[in-house]
Protein backbone atom coordinates (compact mmCIF):
# COMPACT_ATOMS: atom_id res chain seq x y z
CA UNK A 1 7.24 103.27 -150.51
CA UNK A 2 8.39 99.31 -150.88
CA UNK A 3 9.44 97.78 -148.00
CA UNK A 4 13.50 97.32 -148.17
CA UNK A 5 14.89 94.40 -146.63
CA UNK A 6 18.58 92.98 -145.86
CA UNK A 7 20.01 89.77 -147.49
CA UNK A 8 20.22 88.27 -144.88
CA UNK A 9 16.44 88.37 -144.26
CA UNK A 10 15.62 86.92 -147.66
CA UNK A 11 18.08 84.02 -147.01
CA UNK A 12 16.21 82.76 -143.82
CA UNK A 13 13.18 82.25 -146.65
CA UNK A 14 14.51 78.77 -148.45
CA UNK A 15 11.69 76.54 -148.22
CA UNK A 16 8.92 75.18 -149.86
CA UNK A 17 6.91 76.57 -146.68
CA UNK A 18 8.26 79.90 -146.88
CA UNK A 19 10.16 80.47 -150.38
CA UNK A 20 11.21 84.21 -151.30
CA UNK A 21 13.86 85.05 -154.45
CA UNK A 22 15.25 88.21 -155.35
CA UNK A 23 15.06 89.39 -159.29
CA UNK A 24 16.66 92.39 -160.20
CA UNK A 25 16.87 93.53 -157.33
CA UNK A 26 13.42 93.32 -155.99
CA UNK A 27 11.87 90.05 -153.65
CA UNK A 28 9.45 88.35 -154.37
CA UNK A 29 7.43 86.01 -151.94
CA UNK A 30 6.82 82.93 -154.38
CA UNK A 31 5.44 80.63 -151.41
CA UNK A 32 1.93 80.42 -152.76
CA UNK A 33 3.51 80.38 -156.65
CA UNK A 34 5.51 77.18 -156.17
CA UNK A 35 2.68 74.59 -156.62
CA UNK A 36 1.58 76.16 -159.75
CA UNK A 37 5.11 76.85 -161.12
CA UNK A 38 5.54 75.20 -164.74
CA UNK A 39 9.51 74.69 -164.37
CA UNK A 40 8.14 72.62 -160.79
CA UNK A 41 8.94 74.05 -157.05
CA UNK A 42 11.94 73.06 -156.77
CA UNK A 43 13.33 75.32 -159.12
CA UNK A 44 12.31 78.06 -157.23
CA UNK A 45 13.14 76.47 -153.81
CA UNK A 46 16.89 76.24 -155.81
CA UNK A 47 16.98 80.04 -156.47
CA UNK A 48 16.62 81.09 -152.66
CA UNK A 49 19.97 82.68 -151.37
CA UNK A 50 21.21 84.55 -154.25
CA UNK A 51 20.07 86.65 -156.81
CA UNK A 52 18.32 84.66 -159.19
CA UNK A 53 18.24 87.06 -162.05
CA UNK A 54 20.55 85.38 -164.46
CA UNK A 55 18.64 81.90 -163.64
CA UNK A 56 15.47 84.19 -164.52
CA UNK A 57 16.59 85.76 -167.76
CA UNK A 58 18.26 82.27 -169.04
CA UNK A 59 15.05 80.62 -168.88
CA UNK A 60 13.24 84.10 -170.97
CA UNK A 61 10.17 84.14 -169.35
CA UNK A 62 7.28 85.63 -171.30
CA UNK A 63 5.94 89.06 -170.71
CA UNK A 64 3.08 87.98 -168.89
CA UNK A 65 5.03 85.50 -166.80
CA UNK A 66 7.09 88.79 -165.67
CA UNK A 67 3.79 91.08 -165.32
CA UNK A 68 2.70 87.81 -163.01
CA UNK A 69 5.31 88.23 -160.75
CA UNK A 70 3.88 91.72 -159.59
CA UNK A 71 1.44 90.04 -157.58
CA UNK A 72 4.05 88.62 -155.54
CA UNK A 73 6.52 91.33 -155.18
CA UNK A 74 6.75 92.24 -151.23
CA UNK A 75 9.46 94.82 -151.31
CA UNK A 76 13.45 95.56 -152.21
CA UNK A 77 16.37 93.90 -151.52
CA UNK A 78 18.79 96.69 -149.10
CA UNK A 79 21.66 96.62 -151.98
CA UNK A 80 24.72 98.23 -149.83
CA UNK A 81 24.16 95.30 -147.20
CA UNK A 82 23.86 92.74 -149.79
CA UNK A 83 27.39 90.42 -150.95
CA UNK A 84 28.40 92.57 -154.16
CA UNK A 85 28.54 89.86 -156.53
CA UNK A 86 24.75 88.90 -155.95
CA UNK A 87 22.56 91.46 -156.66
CA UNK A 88 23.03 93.25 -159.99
CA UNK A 89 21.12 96.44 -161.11
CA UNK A 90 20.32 95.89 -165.28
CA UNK A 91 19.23 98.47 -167.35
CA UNK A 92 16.15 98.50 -168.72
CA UNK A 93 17.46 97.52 -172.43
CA UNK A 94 19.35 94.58 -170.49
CA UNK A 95 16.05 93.21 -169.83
CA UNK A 96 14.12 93.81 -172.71
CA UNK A 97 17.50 92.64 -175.22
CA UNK A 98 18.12 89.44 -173.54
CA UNK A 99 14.80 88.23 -174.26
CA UNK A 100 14.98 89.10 -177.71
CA UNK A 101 18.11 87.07 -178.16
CA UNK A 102 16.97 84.47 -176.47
CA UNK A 103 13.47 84.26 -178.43
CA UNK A 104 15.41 84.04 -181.54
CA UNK A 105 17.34 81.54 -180.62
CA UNK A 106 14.59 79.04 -179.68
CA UNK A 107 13.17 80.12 -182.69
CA UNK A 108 16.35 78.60 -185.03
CA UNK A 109 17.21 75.87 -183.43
CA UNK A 110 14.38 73.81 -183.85
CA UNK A 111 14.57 74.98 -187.53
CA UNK A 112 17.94 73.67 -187.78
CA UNK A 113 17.00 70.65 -186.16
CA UNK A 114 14.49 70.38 -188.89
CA UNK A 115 16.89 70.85 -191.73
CA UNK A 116 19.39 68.49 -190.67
CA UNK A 117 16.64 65.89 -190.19
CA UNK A 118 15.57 66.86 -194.04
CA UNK A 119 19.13 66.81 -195.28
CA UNK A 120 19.93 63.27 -194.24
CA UNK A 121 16.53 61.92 -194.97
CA UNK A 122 17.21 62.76 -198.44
């Protein structure tokens, strides 16, 4: 059984000495993950004290960047004690749609980039 803590326990963890985030509702102890990052620490450091599951999903991390994160998952986030507009409970085809969308989309705009770039060339 995961360990469940409060909010306000993950909150007091907002450093890059101690550094947890919650995602969909679970936290995740990124301490040792910060240096090695690819968006840099401070990104991370930035999504302490909230739930950073929109910031997550915006940037649509790969499936092995999410099957990475199980490594440093340390429990649950206590949902009735948390603020009600921070932690949000998606369904399962939330999170798999919104990185389809997303995939497409960096997929066509650098094609449109492209074409314009043709168009006015010639």
């Amino acid at each position: 059984m995961a360990k469940v803590y409060t909010f306000e326990e993950v909150v007091k963890h907002n450093n890059k000495n101690d550094c947890w985030i919650i995602v969909f509702g679970k936290v995740y102890d990124v301490t040792q993950f910060l240096r090695d990052h690819p968006g840099g620490d401070e990104v991370l450091v930035s999504a302490t004290g909230k739930d950073a599951t929109d910031e997550f999903e915006f940037v649509a991390h790969s499936n092995p960047a999410k099957d990475m994160m199980s490594k440093y998952y340390i429990g649950d986030i206590d949902r009735p004690a948390a603020p009600a507009k921070q932690i949000q409970n998606p369904t399962q085809q939330q999170i798999q749609s919104s990185g389809v969308g997303m995939k497409i989309f960096q997929f066509l705009v650098p094609l449109l980039i492209l074409g314009l770039a043709l168009g006015l060339r010639y």
